[in-house]
C-alpha atoms as a PDB file:
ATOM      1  CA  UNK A   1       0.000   0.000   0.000  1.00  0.00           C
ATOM      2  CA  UNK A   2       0.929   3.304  -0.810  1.00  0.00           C
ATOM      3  CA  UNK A   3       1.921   5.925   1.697  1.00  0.00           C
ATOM      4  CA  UNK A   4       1.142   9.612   1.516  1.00  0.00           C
ATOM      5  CA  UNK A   5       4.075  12.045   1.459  1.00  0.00           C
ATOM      6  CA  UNK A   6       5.505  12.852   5.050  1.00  0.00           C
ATOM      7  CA  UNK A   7       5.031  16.525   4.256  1.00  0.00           C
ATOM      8  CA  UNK A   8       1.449  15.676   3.702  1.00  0.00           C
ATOM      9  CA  UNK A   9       1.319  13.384   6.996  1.00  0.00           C
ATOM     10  CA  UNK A  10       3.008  16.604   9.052  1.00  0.00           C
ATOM     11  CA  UNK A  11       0.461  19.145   7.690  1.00  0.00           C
ATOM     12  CA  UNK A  12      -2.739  16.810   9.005  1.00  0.00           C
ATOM     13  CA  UNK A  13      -1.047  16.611  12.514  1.00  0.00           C
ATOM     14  CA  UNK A  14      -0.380  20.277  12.472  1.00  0.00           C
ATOM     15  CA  UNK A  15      -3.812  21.004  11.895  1.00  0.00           C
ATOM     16  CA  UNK A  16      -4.435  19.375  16.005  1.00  0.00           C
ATOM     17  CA  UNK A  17      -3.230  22.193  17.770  1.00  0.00           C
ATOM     18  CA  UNK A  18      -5.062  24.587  15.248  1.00  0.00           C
ATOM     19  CA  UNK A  19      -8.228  23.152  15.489  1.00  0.00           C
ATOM     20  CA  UNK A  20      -8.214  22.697  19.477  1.00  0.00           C
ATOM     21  CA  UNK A  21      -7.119  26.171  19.675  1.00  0.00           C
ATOM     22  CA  UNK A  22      -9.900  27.941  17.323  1.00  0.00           C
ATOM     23  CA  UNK A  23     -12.495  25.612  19.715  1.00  0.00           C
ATOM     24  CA  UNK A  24     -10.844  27.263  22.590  1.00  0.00           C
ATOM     25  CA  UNK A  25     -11.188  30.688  21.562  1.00  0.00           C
ATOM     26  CA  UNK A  26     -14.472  29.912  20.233  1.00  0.00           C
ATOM     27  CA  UNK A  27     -15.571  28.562  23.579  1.00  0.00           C
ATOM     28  CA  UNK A  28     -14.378  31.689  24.948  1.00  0.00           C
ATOM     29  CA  UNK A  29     -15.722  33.891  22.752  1.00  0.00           C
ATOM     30  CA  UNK A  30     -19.091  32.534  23.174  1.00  0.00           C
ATOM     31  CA  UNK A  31     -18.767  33.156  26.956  1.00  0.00           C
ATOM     32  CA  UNK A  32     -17.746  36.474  27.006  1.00  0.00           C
ATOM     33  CA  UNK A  33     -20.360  37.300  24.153  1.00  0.00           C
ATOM     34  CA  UNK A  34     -23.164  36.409  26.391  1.00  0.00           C
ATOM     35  CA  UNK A  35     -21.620  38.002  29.318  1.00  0.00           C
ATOM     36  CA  UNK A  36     -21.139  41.228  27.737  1.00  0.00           C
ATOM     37  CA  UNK A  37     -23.082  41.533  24.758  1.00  0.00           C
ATOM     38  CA  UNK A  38     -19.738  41.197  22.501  1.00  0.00           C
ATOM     39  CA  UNK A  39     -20.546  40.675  18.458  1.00  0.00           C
ATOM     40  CA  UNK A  40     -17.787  37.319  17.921  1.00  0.00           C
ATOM     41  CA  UNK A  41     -15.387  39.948  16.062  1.00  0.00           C
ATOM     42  CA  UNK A  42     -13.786  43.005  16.433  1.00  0.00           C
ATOM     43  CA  UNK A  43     -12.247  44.403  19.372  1.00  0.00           C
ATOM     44  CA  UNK A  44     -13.230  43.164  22.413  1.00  0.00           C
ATOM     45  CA  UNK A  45     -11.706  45.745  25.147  1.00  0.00           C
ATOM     46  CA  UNK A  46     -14.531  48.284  24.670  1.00  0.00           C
ATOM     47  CA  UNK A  47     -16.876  45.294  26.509  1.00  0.00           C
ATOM     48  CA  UNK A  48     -14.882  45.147  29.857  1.00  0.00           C
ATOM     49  CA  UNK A  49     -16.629  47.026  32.640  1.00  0.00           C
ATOM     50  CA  UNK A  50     -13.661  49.483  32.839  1.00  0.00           C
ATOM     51  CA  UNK A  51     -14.098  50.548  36.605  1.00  0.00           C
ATOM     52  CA  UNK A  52     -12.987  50.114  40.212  1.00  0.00           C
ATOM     53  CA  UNK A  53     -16.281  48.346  40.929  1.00  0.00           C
ATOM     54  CA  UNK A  54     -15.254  45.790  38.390  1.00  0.00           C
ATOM     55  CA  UNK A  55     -11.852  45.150  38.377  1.00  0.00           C
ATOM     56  CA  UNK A  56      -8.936  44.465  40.537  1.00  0.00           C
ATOM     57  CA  UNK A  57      -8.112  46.444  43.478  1.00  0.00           C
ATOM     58  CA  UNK A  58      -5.005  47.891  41.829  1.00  0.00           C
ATOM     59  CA  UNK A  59      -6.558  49.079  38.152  1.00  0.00           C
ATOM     60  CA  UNK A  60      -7.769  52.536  39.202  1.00  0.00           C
ATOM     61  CA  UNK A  61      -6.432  52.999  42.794  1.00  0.00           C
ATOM     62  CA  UNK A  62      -7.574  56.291  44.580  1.00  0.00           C
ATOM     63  CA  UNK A  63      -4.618  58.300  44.814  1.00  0.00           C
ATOM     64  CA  UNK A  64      -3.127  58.964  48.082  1.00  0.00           C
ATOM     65  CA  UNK A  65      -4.229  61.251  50.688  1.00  0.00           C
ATOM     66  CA  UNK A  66      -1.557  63.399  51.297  1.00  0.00           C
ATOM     67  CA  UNK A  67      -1.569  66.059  54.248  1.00  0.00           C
ATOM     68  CA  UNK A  68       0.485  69.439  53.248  1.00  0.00           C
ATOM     69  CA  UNK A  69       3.048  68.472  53.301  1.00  0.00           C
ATOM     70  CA  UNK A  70       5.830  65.411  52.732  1.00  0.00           C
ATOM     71  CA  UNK A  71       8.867  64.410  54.594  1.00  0.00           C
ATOM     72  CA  UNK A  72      11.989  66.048  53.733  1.00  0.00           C
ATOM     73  CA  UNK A  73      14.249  63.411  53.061  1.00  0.00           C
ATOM     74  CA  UNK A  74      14.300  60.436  51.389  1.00  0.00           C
ATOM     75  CA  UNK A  75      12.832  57.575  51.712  1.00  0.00           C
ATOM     76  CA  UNK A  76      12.318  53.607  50.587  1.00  0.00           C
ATOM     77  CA  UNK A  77       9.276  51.573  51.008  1.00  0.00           C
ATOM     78  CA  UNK A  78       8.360  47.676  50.363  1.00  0.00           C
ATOM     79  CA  UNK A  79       5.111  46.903  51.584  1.00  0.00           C
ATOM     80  CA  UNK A  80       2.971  43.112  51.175  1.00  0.00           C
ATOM     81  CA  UNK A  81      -0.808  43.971  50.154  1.00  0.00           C
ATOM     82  CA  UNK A  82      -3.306  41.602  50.544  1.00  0.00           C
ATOM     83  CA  UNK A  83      -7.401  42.266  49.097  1.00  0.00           C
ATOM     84  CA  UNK A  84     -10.193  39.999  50.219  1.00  0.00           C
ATOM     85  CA  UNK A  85     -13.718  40.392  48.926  1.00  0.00           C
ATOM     86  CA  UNK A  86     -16.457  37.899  48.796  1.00  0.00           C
ATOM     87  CA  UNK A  87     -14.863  35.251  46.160  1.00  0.00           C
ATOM     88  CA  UNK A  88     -12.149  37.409  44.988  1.00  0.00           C
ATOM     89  CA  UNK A  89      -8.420  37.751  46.809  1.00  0.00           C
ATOM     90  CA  UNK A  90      -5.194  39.688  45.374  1.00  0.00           C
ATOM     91  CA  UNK A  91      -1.850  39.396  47.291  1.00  0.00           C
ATOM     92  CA  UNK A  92       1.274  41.506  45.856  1.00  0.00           C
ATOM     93  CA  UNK A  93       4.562  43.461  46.807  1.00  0.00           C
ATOM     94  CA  UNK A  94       4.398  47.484  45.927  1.00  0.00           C
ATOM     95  CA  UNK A  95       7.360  49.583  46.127  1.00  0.00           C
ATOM     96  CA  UNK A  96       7.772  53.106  46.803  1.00  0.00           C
ATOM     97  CA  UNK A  97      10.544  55.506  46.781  1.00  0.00           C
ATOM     98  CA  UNK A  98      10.946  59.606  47.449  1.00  0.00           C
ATOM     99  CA  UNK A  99      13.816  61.415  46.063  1.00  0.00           C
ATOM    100  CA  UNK A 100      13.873  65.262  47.692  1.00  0.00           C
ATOM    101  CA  UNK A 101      16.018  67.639  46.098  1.00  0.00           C
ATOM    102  CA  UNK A 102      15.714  71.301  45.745  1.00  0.00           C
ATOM    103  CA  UNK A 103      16.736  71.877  49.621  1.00  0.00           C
ATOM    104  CA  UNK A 104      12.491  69.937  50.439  1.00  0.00           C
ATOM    105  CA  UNK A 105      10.426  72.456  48.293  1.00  0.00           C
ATOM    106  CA  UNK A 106       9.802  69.387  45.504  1.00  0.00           C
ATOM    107  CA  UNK A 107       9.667  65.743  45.971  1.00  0.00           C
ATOM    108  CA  UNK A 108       9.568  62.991  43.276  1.00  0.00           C
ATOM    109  CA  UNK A 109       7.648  59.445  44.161  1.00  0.00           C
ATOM    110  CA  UNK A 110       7.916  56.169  42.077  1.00  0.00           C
ATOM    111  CA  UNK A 111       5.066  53.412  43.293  1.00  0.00           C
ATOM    112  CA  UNK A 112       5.077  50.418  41.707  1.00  0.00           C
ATOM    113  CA  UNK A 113       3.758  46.573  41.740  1.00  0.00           C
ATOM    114  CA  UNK A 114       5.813  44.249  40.216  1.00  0.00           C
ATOM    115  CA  UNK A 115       3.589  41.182  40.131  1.00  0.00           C
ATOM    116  CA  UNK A 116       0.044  40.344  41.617  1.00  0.00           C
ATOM    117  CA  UNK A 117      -0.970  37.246  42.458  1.00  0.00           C
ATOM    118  CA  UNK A 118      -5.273  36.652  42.178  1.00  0.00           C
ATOM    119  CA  UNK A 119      -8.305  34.248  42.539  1.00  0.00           C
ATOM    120  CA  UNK A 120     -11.738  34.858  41.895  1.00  0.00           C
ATOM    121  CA  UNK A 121     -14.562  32.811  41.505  1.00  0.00           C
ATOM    122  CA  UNK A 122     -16.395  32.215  38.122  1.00  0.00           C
ATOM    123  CA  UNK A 123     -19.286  34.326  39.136  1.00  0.00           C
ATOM    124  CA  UNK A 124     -16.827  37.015  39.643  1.00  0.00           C
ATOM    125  CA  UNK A 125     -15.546  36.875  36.193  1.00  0.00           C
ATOM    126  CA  UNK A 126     -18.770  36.535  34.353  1.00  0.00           C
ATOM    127  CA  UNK A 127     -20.129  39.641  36.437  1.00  0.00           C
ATOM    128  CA  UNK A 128     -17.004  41.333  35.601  1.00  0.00           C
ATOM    129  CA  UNK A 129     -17.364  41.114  31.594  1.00  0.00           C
ATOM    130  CA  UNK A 130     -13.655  39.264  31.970  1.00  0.00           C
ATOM    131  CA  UNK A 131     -12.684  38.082  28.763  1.00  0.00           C
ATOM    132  CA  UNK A 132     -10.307  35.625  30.141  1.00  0.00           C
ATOM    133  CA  UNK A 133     -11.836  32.409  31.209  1.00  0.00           C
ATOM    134  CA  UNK A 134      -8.922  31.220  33.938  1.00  0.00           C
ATOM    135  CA  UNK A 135      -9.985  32.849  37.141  1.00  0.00           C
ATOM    136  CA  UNK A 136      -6.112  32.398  38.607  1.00  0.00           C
ATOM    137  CA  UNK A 137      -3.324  34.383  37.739  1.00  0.00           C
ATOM    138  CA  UNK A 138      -0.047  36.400  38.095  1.00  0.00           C
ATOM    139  CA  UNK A 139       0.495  39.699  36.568  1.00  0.00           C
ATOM    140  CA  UNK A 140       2.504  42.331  36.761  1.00  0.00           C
ATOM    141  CA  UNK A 141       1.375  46.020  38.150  1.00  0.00           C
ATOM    142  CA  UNK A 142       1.459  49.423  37.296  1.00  0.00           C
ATOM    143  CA  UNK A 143       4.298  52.140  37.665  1.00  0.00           C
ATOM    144  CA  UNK A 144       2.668  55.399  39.170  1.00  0.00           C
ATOM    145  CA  UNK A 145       4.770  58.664  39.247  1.00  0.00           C
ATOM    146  CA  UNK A 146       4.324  61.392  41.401  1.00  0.00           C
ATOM    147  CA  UNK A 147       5.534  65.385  41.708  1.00  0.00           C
ATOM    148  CA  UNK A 148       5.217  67.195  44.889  1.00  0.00           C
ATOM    149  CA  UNK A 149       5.778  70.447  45.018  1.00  0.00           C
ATOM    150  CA  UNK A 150       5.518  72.513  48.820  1.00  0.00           C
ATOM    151  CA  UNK A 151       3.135  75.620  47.564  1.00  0.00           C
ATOM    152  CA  UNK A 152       3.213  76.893  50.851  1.00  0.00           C
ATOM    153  CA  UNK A 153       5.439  76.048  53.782  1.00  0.00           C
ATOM    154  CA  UNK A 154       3.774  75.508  57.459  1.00  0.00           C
ATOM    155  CA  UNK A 155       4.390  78.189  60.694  1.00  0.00           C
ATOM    156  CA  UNK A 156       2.428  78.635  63.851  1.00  0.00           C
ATOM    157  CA  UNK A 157       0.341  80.921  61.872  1.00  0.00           C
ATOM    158  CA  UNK A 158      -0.468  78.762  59.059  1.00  0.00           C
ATOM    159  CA  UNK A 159      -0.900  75.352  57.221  1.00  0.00           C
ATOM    160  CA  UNK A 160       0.824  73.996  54.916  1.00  0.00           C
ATOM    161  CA  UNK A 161      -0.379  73.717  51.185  1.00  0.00           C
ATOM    162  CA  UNK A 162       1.321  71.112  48.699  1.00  0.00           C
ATOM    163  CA  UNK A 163       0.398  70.297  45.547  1.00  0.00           C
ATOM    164  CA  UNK A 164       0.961  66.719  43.459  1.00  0.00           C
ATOM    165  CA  UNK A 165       0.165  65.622  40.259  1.00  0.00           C
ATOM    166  CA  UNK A 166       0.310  62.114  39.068  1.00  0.00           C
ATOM    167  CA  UNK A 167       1.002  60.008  36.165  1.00  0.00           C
ATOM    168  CA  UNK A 168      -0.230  55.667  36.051  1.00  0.00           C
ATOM    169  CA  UNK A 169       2.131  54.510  33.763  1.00  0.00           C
ATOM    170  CA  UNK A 170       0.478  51.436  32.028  1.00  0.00           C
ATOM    171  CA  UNK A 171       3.396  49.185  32.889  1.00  0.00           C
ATOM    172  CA  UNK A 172       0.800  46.398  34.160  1.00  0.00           C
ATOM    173  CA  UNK A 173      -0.825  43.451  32.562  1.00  0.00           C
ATOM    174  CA  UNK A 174      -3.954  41.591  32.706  1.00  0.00           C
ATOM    175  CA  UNK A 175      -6.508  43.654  30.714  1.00  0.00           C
ATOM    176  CA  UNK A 176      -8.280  40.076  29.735  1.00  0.00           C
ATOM    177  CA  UNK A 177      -8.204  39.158  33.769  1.00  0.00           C
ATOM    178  CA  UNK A 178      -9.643  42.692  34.514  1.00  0.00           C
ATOM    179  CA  UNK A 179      -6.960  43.451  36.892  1.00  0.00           C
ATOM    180  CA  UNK A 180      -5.369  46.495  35.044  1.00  0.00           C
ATOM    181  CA  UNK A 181      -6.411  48.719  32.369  1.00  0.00           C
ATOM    182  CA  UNK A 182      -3.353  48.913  30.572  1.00  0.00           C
ATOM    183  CA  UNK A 183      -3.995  52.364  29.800  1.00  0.00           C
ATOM    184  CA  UNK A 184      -2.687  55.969  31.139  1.00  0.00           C
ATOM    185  CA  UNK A 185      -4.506  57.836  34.125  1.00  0.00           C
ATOM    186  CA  UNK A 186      -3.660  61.344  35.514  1.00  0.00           C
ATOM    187  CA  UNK A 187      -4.439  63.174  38.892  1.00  0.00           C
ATOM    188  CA  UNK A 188      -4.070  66.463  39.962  1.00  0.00           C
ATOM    189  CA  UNK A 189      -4.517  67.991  44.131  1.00  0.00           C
ATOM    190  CA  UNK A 190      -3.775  70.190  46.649  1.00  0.00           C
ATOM    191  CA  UNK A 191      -3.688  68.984  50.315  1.00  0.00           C
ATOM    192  CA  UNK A 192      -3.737  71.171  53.310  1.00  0.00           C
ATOM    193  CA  UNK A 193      -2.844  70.228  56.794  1.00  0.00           C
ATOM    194  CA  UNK A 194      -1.242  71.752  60.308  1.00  0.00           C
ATOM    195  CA  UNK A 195      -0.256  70.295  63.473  1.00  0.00           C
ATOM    196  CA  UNK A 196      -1.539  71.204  66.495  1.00  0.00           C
ATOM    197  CA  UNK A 197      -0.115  70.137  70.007  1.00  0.00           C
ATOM    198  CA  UNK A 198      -2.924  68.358  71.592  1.00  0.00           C
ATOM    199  CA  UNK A 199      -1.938  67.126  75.475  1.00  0.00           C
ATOM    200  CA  UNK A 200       1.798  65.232  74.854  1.00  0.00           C
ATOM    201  CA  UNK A 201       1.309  64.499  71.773  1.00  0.00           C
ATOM    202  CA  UNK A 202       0.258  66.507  68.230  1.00  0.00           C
ATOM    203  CA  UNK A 203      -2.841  66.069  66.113  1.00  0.00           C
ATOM    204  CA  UNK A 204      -2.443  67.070  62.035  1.00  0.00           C
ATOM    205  CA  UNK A 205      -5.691  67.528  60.795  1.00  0.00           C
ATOM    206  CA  UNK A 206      -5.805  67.386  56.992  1.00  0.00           C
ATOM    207  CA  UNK A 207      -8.210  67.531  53.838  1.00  0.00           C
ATOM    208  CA  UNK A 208      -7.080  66.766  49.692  1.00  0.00           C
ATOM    209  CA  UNK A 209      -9.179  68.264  46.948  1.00  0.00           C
ATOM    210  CA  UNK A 210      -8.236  67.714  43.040  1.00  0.00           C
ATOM    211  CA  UNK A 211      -9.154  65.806  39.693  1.00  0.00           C
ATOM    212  CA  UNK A 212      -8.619  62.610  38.606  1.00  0.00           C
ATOM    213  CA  UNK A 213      -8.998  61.274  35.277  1.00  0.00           C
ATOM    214  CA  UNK A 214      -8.202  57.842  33.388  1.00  0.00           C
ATOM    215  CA  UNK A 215      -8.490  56.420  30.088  1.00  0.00           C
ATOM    216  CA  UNK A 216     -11.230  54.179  28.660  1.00  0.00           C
ATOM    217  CA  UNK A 217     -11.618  52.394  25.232  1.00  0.00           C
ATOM    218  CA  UNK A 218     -14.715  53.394  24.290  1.00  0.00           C
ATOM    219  CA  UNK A 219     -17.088  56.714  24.588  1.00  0.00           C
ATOM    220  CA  UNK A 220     -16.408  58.958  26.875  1.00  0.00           C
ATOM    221  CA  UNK A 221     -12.159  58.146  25.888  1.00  0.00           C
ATOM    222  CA  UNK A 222     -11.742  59.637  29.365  1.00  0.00           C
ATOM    223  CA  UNK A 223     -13.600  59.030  32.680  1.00  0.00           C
ATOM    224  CA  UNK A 224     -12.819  62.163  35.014  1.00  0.00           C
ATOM    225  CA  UNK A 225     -13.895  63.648  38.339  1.00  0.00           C
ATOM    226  CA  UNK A 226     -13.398  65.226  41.372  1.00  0.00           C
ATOM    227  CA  UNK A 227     -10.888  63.871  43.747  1.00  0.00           C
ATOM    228  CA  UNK A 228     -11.327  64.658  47.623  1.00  0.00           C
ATOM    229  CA  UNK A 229     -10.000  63.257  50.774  1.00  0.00           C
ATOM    230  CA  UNK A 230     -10.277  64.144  54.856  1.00  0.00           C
ATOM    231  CA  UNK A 231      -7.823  62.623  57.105  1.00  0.00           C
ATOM    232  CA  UNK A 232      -6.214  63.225  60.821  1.00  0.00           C
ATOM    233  CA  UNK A 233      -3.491  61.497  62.265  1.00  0.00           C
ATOM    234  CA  UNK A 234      -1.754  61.499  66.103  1.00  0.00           C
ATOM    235  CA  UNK A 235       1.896  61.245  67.115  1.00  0.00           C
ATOM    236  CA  UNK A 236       3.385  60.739  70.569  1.00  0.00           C
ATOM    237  CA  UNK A 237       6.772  59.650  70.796  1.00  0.00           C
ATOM    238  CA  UNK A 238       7.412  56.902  68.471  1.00  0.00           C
ATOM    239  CA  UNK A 239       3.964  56.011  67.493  1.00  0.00           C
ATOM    240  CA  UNK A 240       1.367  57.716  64.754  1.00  0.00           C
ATOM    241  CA  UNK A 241      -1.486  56.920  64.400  1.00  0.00           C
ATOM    242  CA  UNK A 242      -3.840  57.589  61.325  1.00  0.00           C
ATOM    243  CA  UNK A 243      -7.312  58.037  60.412  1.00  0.00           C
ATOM    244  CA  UNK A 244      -8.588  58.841  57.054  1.00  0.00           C
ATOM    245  CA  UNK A 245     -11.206  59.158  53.815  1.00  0.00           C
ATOM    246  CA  UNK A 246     -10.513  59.343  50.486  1.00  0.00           C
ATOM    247  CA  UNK A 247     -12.138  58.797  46.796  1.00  0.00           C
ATOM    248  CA  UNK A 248     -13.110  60.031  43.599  1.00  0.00           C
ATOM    249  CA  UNK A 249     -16.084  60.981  41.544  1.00  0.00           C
ATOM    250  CA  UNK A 250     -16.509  59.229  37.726  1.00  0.00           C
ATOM    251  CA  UNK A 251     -18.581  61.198  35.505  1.00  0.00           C
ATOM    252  CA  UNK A 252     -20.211  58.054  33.693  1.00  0.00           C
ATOM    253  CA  UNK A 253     -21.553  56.135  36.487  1.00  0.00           C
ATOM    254  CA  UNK A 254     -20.537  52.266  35.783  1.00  0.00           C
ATOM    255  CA  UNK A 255     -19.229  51.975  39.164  1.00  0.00           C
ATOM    256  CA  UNK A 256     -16.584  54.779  38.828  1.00  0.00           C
ATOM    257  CA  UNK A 257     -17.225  56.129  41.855  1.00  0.00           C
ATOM    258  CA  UNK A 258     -14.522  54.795  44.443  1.00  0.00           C
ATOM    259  CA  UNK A 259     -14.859  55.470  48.315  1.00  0.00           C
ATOM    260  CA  UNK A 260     -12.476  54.049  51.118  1.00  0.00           C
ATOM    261  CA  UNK A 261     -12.408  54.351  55.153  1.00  0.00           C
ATOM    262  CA  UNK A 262      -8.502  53.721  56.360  1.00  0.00           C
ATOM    263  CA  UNK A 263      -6.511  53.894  59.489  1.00  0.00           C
ATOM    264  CA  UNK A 264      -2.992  52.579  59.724  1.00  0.00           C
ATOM    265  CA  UNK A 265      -0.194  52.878  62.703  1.00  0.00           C
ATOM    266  CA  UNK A 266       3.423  53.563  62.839  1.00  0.00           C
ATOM    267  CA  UNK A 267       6.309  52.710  65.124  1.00  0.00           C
ATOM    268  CA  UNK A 268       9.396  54.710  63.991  1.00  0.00           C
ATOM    269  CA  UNK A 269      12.906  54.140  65.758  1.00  0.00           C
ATOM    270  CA  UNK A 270      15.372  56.529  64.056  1.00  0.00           C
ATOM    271  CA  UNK A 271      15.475  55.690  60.376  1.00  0.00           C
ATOM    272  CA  UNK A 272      13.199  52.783  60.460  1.00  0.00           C
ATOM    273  CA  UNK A 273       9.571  52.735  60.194  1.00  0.00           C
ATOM    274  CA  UNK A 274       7.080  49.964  60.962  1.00  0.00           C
ATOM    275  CA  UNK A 275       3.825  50.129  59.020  1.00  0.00           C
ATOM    276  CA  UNK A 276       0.405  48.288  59.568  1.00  0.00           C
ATOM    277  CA  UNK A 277      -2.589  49.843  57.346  1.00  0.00           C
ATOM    278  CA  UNK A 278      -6.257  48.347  57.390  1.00  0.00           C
ATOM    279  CA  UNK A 279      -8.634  49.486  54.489  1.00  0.00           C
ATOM    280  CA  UNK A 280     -12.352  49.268  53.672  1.00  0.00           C
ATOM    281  CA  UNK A 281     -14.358  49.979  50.584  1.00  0.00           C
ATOM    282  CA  UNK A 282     -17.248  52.086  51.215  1.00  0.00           C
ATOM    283  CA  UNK A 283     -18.395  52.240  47.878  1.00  0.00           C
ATOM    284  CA  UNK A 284     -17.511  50.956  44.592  1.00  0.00           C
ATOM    285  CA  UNK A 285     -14.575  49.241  45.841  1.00  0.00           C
ATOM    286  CA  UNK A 286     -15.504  45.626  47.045  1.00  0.00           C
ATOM    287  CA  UNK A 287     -12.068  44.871  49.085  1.00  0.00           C
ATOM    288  CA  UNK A 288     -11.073  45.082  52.073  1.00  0.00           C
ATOM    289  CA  UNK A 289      -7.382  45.393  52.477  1.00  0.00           C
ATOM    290  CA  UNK A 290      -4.649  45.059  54.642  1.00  0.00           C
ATOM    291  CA  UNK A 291      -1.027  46.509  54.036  1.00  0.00           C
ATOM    292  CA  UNK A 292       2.544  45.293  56.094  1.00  0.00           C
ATOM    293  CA  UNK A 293       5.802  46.387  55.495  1.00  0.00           C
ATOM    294  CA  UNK A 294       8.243  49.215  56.519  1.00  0.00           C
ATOM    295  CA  UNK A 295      10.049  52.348  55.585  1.00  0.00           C
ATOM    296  CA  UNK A 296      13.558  53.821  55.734  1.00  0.00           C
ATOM    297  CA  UNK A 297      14.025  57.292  55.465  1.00  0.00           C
ATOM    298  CA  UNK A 298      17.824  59.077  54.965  1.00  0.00           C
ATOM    299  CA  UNK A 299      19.192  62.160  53.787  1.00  0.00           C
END
């Protein structure tokens, strides 16, 4: 009996992995179609609910509340995050780091995640419009920049004023998981704050106010708003503690609308900082989160 040519024989099997892959994406595709309303064709990012309701915990993170002022020196951070919400947890390292030059009138920050680990449950993803059908992953994070720049410097007569604006650089991955948007976002504020000695100790009391604005892939192209924030926090001797609010306003209401009740503590022994931070989303933020790590500060 005759056989076929091998080159014949070697294009059948290579048609396997071809085949099992289209019914994979097919398989998908159908999913995510009913999910989200998708067509089958075309781009699909335009389908993912792009908003802090729906996605990770890290995609569109409320910027920070700052309090009129910064430190003036510099400083390193590592911190281990951890998210829980009902079927849904995200563990990951972030990074931080302050350069202050210019004799303290201007800071420069660098935040950044370098990998996130996640599990949610299928319900999750479905409600999510995730076009990925793994619920388990590791990604990497987002680079955020930040300029700080003292406006006004604190006396005994009155607060200080700073002022920060913000870059996300879309370093991160995991648009298909719905864990980052992998697109740019921008914030602008100005913080006041001023200490006040209150028995041995002193009380800053301290209030943010800006705009904060991201990227979307479909109509509006940007999703913007008011940024605001109210905080206090207590020192005595080597101990701080902190209370605060914080959030933002989205102007087309698909869950864009982030609010979060914090407090942390601090135990600082010359250089060295211990940090503990406990997090709850008030609205359009389903996580609760908890934050260890540390901080060293030199000149």
């Amino acid at each position: 009996r005759s056989q076929a040519p091998l080159y014949l024989s070697t294009m059948k099997w290579g048609f396997v992995p071809f085949i099992l892959f289209s019914m994979f994406v097919h398989g998908q595709n159908q999913r995510f179609s009913k999910v989200s309303g998708y067509p089958g064709s075309g781009p699909w990012e335009p389908f993912v609910k792009l908003s802090s309701a729906h996605m990770g915990p890290n995609a569109l993170p409320i910027p920070p509340l700052r309090w009129g002022a910064f430190r003036m020196r510099n400083e390193v951070d590592l911190t281990l995050n951890s998210f829980f919400a009902s079927s849904d947890f995200t563990l990951n390292p972030e990074f931080r780091i302050q350069y202050t030059p210019l004799g303290g009138r201007m800071a420069f920050e660098i935040q950044w995640i370098p990998v996130e680990w996640f599990h949610y449950s299928e319900s999750i993803r479905d409600d999510r419009n995730t076009w990925e059908n793994r619920t388990t992953g590791v990604v990497m994070g987002d680079l955020n920049l930040h300029t700080m720049i003292q406006v006004l410097t604190e006396s005994s007569t009155r607060p200080g004023i700073l002022m920060t604006a913000g870059v996300k650089i879309p370093t991160g991955q995991g648009l298909e998981f719905s864990r980052n948007t992998q697109a740019l976002g921008y914030h602008l504020d100005l913080s006041v704050g001023k200490d006040l000695i209150v028995g041995s100790g002193t009380l800053r009391p301290f209030a943010m106010a800006g705009w904060n604005s991201y990227q979307t892939y479909s109509l509006p192209a940007v999703d913007q708003g008011p940024l605001y924030g109210l905080g206090m926090r207590y020192g005595w001797k080597k101990h701080q503690f902190n209370l605060g609010f914080r959030g933002y306003h989205g102007n087309i209401g698909n869950g864009d609308s982030p609010m979060i009740l914090e407090t942390g503590y601090r135990w600082t022994h010359d250089n060295l900082t211990l940090l503990v931070e406990l997090g709850y989303g008030i609205q359009d933020f389903p996580f609760t989160y908890l934050k260890l790590g540390w901080r060293y500060g030199f000149l």
